[in-house]
PDB file of N, CA and C in Angstrom:
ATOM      1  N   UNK A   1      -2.414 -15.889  -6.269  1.00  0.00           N
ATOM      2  CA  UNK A   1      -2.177 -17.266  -6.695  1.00  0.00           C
ATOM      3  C   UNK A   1      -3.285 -17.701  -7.642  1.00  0.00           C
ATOM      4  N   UNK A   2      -3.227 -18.860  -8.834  1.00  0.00           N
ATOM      5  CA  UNK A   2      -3.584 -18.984  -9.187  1.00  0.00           C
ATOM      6  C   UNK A   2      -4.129 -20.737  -9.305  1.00  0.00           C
ATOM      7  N   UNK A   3      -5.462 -20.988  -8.883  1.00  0.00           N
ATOM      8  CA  UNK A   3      -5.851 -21.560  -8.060  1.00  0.00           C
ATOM      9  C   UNK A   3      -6.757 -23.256  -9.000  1.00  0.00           C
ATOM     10  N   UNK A   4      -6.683 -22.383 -10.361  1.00  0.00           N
ATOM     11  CA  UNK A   4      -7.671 -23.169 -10.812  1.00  0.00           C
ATOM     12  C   UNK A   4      -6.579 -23.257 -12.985  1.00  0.00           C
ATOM     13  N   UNK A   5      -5.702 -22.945 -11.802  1.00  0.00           N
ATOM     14  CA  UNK A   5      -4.922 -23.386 -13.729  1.00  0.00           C
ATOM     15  C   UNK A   5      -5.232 -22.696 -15.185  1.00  0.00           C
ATOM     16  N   UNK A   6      -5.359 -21.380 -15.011  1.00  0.00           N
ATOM     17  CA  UNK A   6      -5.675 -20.712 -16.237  1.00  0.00           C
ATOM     18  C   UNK A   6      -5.036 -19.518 -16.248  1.00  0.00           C
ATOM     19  N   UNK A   7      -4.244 -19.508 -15.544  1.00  0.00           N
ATOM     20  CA  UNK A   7      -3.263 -18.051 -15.694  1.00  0.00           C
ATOM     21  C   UNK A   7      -2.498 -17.773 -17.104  1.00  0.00           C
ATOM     22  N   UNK A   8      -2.052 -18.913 -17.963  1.00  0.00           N
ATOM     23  CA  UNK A   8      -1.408 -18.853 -19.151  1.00  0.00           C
ATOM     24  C   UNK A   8      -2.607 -18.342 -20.280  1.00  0.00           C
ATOM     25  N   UNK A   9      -4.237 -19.060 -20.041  1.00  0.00           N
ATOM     26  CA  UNK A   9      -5.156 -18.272 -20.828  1.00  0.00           C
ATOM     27  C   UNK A   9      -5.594 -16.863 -20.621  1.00  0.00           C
ATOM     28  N   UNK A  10      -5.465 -16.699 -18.913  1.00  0.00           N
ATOM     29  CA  UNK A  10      -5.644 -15.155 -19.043  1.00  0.00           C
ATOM     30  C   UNK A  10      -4.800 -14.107 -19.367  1.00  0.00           C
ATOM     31  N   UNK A  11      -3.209 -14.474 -19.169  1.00  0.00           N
ATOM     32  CA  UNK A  11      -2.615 -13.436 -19.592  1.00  0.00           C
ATOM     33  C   UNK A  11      -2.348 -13.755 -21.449  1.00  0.00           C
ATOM     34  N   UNK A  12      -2.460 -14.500 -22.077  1.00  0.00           N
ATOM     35  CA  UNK A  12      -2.965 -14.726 -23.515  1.00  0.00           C
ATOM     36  C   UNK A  12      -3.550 -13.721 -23.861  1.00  0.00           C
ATOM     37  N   UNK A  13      -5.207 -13.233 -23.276  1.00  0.00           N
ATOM     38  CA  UNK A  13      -6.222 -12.630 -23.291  1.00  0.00           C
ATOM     39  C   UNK A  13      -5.796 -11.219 -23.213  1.00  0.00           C
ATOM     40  N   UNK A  14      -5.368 -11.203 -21.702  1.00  0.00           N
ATOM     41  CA  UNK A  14      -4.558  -9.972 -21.593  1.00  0.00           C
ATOM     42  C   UNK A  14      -4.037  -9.016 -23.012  1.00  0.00           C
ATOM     43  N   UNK A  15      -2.969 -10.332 -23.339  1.00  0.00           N
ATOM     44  CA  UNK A  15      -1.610  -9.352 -24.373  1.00  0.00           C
ATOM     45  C   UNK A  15      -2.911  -9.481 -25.696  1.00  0.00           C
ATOM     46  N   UNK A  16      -3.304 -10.052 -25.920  1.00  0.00           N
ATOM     47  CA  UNK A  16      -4.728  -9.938 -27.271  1.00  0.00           C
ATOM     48  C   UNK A  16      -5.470  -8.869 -26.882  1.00  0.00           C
ATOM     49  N   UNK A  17      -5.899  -8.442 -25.810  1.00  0.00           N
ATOM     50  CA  UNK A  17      -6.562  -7.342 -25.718  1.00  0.00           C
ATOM     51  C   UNK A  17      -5.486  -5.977 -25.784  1.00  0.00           C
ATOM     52  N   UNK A  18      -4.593  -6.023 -25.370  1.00  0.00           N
ATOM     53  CA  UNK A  18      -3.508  -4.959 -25.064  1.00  0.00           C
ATOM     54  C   UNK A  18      -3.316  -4.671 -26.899  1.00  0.00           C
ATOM     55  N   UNK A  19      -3.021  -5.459 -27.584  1.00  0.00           N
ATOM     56  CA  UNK A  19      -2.718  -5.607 -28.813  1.00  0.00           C
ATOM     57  C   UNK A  19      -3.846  -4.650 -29.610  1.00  0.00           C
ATOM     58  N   UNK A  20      -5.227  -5.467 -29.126  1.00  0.00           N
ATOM     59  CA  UNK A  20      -6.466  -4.671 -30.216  1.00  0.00           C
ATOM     60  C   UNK A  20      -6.476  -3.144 -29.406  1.00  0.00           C
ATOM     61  N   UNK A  21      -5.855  -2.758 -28.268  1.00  0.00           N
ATOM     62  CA  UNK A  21      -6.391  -1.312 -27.846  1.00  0.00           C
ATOM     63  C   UNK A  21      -5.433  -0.428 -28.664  1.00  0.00           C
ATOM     64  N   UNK A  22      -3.831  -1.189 -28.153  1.00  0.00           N
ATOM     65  CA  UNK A  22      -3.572  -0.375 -29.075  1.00  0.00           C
ATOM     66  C   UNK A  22      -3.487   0.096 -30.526  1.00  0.00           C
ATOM     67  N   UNK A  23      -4.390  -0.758 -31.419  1.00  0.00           N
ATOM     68  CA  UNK A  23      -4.117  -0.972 -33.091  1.00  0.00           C
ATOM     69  C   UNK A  23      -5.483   0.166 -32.718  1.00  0.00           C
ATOM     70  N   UNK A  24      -6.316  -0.047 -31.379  1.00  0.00           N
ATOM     71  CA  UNK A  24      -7.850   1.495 -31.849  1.00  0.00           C
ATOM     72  C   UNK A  24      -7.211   2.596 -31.383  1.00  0.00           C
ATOM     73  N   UNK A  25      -6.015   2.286 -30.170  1.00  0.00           N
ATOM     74  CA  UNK A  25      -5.422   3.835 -29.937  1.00  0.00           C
ATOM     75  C   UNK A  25      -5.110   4.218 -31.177  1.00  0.00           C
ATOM     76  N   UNK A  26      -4.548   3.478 -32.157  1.00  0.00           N
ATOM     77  CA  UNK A  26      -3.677   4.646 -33.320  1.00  0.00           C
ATOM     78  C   UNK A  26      -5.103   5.491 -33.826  1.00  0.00           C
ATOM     79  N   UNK A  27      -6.196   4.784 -34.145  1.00  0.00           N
ATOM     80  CA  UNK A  27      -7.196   5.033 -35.299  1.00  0.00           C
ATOM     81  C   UNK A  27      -8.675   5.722 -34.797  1.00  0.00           C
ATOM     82  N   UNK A  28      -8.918   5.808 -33.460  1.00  0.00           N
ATOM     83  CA  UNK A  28      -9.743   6.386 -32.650  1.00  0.00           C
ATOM     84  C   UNK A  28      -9.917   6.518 -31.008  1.00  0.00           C
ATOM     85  N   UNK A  29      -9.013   7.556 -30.927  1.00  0.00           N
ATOM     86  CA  UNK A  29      -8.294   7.723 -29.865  1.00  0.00           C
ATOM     87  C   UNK A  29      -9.372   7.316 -28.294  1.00  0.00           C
ATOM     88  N   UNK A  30     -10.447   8.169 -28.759  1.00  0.00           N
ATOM     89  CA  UNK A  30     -11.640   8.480 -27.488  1.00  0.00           C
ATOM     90  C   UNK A  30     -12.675   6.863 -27.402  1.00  0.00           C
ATOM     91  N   UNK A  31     -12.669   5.512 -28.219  1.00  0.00           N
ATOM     92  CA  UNK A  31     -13.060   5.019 -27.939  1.00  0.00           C
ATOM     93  C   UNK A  31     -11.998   3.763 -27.693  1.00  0.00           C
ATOM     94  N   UNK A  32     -11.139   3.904 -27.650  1.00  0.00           N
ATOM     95  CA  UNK A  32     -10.385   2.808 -27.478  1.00  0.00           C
ATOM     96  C   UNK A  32     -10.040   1.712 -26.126  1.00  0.00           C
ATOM     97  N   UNK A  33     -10.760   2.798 -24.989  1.00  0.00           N
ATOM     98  CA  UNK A  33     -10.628   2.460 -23.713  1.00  0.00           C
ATOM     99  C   UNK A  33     -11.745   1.309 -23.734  1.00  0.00           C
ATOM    100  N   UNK A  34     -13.110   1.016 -24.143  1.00  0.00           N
ATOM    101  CA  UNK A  34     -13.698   0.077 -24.280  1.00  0.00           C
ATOM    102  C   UNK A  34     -13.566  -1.014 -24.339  1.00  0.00           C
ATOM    103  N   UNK A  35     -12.230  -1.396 -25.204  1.00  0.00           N
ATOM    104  CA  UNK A  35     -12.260  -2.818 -25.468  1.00  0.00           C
ATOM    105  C   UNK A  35     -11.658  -3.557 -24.196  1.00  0.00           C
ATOM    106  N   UNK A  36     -10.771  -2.497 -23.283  1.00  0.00           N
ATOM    107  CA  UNK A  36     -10.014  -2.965 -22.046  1.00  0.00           C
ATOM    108  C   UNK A  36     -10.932  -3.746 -21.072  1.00  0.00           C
ATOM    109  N   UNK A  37     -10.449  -4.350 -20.461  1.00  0.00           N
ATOM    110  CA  UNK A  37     -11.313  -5.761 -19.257  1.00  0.00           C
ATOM    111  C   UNK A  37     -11.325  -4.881 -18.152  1.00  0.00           C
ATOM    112  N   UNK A  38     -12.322  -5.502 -17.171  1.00  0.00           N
ATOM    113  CA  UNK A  38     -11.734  -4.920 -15.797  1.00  0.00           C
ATOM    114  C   UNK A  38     -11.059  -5.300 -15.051  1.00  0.00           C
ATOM    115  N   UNK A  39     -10.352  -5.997 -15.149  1.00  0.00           N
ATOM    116  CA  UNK A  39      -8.713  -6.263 -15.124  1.00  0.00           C
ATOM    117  C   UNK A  39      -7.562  -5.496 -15.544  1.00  0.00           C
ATOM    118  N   UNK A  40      -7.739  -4.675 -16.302  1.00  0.00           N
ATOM    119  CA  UNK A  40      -6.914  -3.433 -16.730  1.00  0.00           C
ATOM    120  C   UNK A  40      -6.675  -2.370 -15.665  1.00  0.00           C
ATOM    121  N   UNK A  41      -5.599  -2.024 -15.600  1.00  0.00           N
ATOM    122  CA  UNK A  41      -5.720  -0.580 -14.369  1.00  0.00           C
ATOM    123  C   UNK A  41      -6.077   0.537 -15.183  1.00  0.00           C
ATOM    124  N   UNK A  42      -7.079   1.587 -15.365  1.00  0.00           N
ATOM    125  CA  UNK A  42      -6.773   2.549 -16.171  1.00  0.00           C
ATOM    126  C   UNK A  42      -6.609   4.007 -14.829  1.00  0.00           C
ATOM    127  N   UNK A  43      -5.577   5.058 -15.012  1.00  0.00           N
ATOM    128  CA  UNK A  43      -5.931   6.483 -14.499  1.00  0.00           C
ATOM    129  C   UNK A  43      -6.961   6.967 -15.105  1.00  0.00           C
ATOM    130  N   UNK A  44      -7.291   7.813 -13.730  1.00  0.00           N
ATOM    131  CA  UNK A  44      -8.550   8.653 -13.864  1.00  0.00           C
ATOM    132  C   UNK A  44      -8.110   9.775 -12.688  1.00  0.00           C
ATOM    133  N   UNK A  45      -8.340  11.180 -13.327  1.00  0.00           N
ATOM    134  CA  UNK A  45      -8.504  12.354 -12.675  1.00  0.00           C
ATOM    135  C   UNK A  45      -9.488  12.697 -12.487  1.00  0.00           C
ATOM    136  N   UNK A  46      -9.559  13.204 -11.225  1.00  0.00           N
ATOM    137  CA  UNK A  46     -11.027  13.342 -10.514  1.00  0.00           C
ATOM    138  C   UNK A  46     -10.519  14.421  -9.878  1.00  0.00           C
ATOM    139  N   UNK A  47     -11.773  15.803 -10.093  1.00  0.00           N
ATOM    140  CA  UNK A  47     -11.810  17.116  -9.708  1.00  0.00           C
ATOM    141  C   UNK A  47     -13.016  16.907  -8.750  1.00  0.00           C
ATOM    142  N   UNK A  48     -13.002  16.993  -7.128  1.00  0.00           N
ATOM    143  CA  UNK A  48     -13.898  17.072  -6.665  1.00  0.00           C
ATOM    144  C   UNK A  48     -13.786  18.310  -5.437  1.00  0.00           C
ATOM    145  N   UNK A  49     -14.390  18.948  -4.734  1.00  0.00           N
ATOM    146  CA  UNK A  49     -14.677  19.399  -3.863  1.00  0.00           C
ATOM    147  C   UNK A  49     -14.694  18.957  -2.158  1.00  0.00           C
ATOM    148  N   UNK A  50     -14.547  19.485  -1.056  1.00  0.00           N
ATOM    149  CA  UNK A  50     -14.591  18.602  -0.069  1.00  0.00           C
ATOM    150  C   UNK A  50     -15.668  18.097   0.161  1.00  0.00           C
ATOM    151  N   UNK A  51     -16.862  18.616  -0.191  1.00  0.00           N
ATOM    152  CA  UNK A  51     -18.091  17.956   0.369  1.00  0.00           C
ATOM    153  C   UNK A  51     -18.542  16.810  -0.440  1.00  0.00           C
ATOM    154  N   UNK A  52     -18.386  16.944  -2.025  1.00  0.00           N
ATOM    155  CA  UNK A  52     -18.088  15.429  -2.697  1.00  0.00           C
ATOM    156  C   UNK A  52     -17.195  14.478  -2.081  1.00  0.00           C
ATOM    157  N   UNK A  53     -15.983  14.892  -1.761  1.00  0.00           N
ATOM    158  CA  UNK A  53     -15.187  14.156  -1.241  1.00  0.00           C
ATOM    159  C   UNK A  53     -15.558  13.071   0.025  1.00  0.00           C
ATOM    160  N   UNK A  54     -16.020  13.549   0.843  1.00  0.00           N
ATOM    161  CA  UNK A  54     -16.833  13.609   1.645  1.00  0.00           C
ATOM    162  C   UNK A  54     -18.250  12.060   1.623  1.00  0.00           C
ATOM    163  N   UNK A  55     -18.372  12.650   0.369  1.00  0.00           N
ATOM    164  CA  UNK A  55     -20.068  11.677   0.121  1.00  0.00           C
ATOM    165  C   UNK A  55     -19.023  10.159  -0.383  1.00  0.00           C
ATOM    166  N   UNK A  56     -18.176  10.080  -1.306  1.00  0.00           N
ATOM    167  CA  UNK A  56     -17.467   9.252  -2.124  1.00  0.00           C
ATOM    168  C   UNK A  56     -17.074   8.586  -0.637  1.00  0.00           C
ATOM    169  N   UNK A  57     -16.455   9.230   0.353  1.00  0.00           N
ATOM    170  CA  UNK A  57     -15.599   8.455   1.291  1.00  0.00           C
ATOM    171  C   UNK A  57     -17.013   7.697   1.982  1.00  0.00           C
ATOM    172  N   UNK A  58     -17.669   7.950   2.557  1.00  0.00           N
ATOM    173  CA  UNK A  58     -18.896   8.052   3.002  1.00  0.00           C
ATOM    174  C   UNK A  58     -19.288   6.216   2.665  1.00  0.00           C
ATOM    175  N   UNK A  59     -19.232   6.329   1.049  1.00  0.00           N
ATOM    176  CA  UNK A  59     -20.078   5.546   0.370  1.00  0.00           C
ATOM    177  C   UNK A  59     -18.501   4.290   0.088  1.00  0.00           C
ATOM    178  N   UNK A  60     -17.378   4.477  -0.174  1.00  0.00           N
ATOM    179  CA  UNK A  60     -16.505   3.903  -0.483  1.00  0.00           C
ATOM    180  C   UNK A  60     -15.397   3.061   0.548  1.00  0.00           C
ATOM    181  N   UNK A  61     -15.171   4.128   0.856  1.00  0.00           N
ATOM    182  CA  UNK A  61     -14.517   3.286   2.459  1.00  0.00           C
ATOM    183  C   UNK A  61     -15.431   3.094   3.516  1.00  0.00           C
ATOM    184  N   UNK A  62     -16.805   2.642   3.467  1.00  0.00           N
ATOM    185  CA  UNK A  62     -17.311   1.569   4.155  1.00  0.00           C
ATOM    186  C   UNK A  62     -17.170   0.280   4.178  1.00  0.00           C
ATOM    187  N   UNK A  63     -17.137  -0.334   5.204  1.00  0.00           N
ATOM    188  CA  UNK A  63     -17.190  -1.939   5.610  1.00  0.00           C
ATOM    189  C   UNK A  63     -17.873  -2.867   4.677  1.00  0.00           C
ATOM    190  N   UNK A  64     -19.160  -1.934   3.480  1.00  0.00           N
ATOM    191  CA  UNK A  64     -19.415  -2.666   2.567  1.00  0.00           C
ATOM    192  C   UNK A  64     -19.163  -2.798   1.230  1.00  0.00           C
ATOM    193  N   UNK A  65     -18.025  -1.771   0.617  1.00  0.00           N
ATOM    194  CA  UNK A  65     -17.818  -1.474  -0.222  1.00  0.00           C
ATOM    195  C   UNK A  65     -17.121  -2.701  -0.739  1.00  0.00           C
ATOM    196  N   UNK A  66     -16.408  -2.931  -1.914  1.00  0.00           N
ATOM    197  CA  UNK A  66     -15.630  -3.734  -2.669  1.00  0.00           C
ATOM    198  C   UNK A  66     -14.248  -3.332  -1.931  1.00  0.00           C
ATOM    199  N   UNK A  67     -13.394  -4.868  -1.776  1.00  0.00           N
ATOM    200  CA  UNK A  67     -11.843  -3.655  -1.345  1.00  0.00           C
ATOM    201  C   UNK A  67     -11.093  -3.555  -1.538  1.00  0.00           C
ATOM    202  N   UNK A  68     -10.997  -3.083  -3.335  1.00  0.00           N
ATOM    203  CA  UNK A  68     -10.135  -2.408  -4.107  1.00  0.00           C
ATOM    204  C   UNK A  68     -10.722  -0.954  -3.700  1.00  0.00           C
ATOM    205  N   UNK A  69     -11.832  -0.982  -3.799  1.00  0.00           N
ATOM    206  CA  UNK A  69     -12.808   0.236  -3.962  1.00  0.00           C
ATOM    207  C   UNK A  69     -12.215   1.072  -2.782  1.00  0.00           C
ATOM    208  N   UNK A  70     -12.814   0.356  -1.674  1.00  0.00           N
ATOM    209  CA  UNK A  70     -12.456   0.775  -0.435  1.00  0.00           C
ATOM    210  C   UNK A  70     -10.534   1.234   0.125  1.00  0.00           C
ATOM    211  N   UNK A  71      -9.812   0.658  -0.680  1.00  0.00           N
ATOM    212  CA  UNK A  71      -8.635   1.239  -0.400  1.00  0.00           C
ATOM    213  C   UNK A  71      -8.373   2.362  -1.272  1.00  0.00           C
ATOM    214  N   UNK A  72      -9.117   2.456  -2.500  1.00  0.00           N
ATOM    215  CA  UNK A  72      -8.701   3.976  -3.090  1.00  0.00           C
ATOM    216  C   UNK A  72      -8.778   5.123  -2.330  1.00  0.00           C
ATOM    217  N   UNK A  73     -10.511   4.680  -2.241  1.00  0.00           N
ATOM    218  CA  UNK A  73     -10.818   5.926  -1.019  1.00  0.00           C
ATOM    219  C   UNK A  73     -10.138   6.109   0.010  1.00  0.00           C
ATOM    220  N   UNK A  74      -9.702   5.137   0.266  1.00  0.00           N
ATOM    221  CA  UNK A  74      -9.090   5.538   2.012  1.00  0.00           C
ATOM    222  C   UNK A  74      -7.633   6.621   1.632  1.00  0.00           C
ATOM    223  N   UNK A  75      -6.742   6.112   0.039  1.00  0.00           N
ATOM    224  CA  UNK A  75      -5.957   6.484  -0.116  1.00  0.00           C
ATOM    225  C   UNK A  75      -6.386   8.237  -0.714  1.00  0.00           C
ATOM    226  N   UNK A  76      -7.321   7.860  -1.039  1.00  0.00           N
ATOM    227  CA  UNK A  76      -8.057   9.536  -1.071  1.00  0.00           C
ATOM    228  C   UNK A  76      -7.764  10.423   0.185  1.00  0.00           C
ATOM    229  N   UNK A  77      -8.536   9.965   0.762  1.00  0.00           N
ATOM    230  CA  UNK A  77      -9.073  10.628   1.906  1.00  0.00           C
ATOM    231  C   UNK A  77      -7.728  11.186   2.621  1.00  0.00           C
ATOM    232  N   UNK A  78      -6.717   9.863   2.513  1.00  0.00           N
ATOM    233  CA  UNK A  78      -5.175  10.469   3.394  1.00  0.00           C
ATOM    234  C   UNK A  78      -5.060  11.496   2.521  1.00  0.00           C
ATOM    235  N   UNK A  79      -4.483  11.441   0.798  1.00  0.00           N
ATOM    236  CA  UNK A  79      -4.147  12.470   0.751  1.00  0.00           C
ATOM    237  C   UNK A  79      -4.603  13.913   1.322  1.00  0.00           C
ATOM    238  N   UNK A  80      -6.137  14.163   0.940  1.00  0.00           N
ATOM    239  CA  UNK A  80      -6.960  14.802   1.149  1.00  0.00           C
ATOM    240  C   UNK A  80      -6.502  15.242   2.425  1.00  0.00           C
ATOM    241  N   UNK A  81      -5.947  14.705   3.555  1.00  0.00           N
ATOM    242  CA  UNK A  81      -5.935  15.414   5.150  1.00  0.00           C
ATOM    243  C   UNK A  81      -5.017  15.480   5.467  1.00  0.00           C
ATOM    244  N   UNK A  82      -4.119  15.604   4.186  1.00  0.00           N
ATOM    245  CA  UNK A  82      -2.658  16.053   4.356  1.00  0.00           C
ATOM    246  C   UNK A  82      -2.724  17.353   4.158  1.00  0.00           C
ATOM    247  N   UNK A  83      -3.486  18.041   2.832  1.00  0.00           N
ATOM    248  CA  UNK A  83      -3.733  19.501   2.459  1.00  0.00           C
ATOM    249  C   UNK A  83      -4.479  19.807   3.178  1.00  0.00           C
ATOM    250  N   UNK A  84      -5.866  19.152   3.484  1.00  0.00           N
ATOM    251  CA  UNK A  84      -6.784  20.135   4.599  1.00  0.00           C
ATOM    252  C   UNK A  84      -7.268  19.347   5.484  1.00  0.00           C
ATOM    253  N   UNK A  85      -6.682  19.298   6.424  1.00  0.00           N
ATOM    254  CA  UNK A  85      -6.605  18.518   7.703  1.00  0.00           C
ATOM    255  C   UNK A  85      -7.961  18.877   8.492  1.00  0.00           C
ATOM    256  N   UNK A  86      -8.086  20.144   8.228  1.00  0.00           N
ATOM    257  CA  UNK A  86      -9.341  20.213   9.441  1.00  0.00           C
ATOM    258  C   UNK A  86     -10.557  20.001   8.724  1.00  0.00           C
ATOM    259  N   UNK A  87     -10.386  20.813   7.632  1.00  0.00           N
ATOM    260  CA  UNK A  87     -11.570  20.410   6.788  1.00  0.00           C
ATOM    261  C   UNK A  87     -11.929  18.626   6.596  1.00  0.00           C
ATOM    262  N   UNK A  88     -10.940  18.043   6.807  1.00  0.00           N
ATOM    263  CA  UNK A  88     -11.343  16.635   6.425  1.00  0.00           C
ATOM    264  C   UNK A  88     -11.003  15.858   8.166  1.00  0.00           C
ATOM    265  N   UNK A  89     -11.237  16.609   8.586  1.00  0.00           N
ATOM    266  CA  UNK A  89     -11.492  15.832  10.012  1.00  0.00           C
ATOM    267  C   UNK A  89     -11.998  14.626  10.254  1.00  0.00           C
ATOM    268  N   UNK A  90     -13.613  14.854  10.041  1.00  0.00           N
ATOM    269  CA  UNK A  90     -14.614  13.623  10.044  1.00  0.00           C
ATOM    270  C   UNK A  90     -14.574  12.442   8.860  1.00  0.00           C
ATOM    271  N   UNK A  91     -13.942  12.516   7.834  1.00  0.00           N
ATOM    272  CA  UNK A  91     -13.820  12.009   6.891  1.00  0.00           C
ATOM    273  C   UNK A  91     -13.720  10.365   7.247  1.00  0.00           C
ATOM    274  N   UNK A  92     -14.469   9.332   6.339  1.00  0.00           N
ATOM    275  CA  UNK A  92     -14.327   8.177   6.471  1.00  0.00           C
ATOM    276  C   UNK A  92     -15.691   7.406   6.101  1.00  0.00           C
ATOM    277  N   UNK A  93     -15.736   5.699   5.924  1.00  0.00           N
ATOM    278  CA  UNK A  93     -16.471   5.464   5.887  1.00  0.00           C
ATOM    279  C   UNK A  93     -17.947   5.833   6.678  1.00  0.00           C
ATOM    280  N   UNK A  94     -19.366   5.368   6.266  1.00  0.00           N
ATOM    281  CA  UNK A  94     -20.086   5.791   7.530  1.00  0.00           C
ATOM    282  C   UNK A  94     -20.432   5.038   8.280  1.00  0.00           C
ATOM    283  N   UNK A  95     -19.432   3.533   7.870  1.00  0.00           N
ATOM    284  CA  UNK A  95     -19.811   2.704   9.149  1.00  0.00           C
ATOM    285  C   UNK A  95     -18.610   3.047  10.484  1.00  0.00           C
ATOM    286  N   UNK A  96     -17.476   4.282  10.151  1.00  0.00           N
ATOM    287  CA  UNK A  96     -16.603   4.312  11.276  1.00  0.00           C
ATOM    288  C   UNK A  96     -17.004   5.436  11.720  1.00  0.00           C
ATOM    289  N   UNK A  97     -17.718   6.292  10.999  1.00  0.00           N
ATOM    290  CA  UNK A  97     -18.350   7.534  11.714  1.00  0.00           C
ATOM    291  C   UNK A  97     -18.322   8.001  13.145  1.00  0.00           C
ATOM    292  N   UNK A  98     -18.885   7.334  13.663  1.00  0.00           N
ATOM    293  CA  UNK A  98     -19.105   7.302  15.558  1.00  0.00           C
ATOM    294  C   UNK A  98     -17.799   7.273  15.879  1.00  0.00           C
ATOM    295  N   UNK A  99     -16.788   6.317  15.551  1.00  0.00           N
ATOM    296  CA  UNK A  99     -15.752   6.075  15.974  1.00  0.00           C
ATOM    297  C   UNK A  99     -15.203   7.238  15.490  1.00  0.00           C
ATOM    298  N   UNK A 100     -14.875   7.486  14.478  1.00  0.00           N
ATOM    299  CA  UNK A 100     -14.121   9.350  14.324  1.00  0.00           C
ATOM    300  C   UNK A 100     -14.247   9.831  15.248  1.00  0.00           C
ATOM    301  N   UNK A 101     -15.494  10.208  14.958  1.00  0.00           N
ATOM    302  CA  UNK A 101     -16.135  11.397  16.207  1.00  0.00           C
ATOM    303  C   UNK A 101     -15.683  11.584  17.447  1.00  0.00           C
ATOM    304  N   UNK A 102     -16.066  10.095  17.819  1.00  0.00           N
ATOM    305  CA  UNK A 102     -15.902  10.148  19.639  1.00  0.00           C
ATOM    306  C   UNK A 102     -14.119  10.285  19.373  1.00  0.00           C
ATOM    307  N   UNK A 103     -13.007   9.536  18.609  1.00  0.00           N
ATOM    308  CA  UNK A 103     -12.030   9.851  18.920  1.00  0.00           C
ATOM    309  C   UNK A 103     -11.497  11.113  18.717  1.00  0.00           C
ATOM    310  N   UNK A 104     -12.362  11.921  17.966  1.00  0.00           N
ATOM    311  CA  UNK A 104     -11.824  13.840  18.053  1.00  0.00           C
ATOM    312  C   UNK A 104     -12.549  14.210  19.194  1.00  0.00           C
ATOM    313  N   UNK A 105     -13.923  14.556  19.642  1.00  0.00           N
ATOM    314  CA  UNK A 105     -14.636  15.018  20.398  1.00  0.00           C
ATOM    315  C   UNK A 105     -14.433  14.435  21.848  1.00  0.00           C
ATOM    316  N   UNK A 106     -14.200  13.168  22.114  1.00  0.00           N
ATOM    317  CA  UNK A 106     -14.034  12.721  23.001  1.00  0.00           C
ATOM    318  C   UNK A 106     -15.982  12.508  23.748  1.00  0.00           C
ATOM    319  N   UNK A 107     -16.706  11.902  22.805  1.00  0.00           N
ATOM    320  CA  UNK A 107     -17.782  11.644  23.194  1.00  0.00           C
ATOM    321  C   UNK A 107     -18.631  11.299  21.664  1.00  0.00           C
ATOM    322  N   UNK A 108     -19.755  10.256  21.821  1.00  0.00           N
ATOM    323  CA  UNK A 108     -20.115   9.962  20.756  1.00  0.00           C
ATOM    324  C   UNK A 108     -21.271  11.265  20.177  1.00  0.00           C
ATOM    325  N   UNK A 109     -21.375  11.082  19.147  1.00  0.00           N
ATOM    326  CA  UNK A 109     -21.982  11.802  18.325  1.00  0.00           C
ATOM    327  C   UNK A 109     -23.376  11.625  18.833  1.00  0.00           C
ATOM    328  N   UNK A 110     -24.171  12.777  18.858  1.00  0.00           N
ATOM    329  CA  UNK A 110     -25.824  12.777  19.111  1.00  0.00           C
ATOM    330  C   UNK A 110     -26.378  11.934  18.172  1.00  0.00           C
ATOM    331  N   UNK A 111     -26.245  11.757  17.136  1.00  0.00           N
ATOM    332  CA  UNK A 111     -26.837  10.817  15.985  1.00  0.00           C
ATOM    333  C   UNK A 111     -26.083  10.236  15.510  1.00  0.00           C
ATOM    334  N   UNK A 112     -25.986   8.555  15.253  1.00  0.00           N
ATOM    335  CA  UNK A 112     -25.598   7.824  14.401  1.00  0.00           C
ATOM    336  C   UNK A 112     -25.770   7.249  13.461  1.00  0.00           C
ATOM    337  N   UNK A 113     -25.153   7.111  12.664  1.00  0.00           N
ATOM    338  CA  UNK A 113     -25.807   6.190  11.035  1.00  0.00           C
ATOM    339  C   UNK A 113     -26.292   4.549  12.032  1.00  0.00           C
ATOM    340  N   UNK A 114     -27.623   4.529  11.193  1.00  0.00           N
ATOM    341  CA  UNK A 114     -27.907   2.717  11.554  1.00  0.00           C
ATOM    342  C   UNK A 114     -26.933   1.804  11.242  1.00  0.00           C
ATOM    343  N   UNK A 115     -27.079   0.779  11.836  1.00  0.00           N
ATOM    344  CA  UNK A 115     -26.018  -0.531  11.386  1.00  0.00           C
ATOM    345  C   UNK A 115     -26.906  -1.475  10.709  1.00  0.00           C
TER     346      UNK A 115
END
């Protein structure tokens, strides 16, 4: 919702910016992503490993992250333990850590991250 009466100037902004990316897509392909807001959705492919994977979830789907941020990751992480389930066992923020744990192990972890 739009709360404070400027939705007609931002999407203005919007189609003006959409306009100048694409007049730099025709003419310089690799910098054109710049002029976009962060308001723009852009894709991004990301080649990582499980143990990166791992650190990103760690740091992203925590309780303090941003939570756009925090739902990518999480949507990471599912995919991720669809292909390797065991390997991504523990996976998750590190404020749910303990809670993983004890719910696979059935007992809390010898060490916990501080709160």
């Amino acid at each position: 919702t739009w709360k404070y009466g400027h939705k007609k100037e931002f999407m203005e902004m919007m189609e003006e910016t959409n306009h100048v990316y694409s007049l730099l897509k025709e003419n310089m392909d690799q910098g054109a992503e710049y002029v976009l807001t962060n308001a723009h959705r852009r894709s991004v492919l990301l080649k990582v490993n499980a143990r990166e994977l791992y650190h990103i979830s760690r740091l992203r789907e925590d309780a303090t992250a941003q939570w756009d941020i925090r739902r990518t990751a999480g949507a990471m992480s599912r995919l991720a333990k669809e292909v390797m389930p065991l390997t991504c066992l523990l996976i998750g923020g590190k404020d749910s850590y303990s809670e993983i744990y004890e719910d696979i192990f059935g007992k809390p972890p010898k060490l916990s991250p501080p709160e």
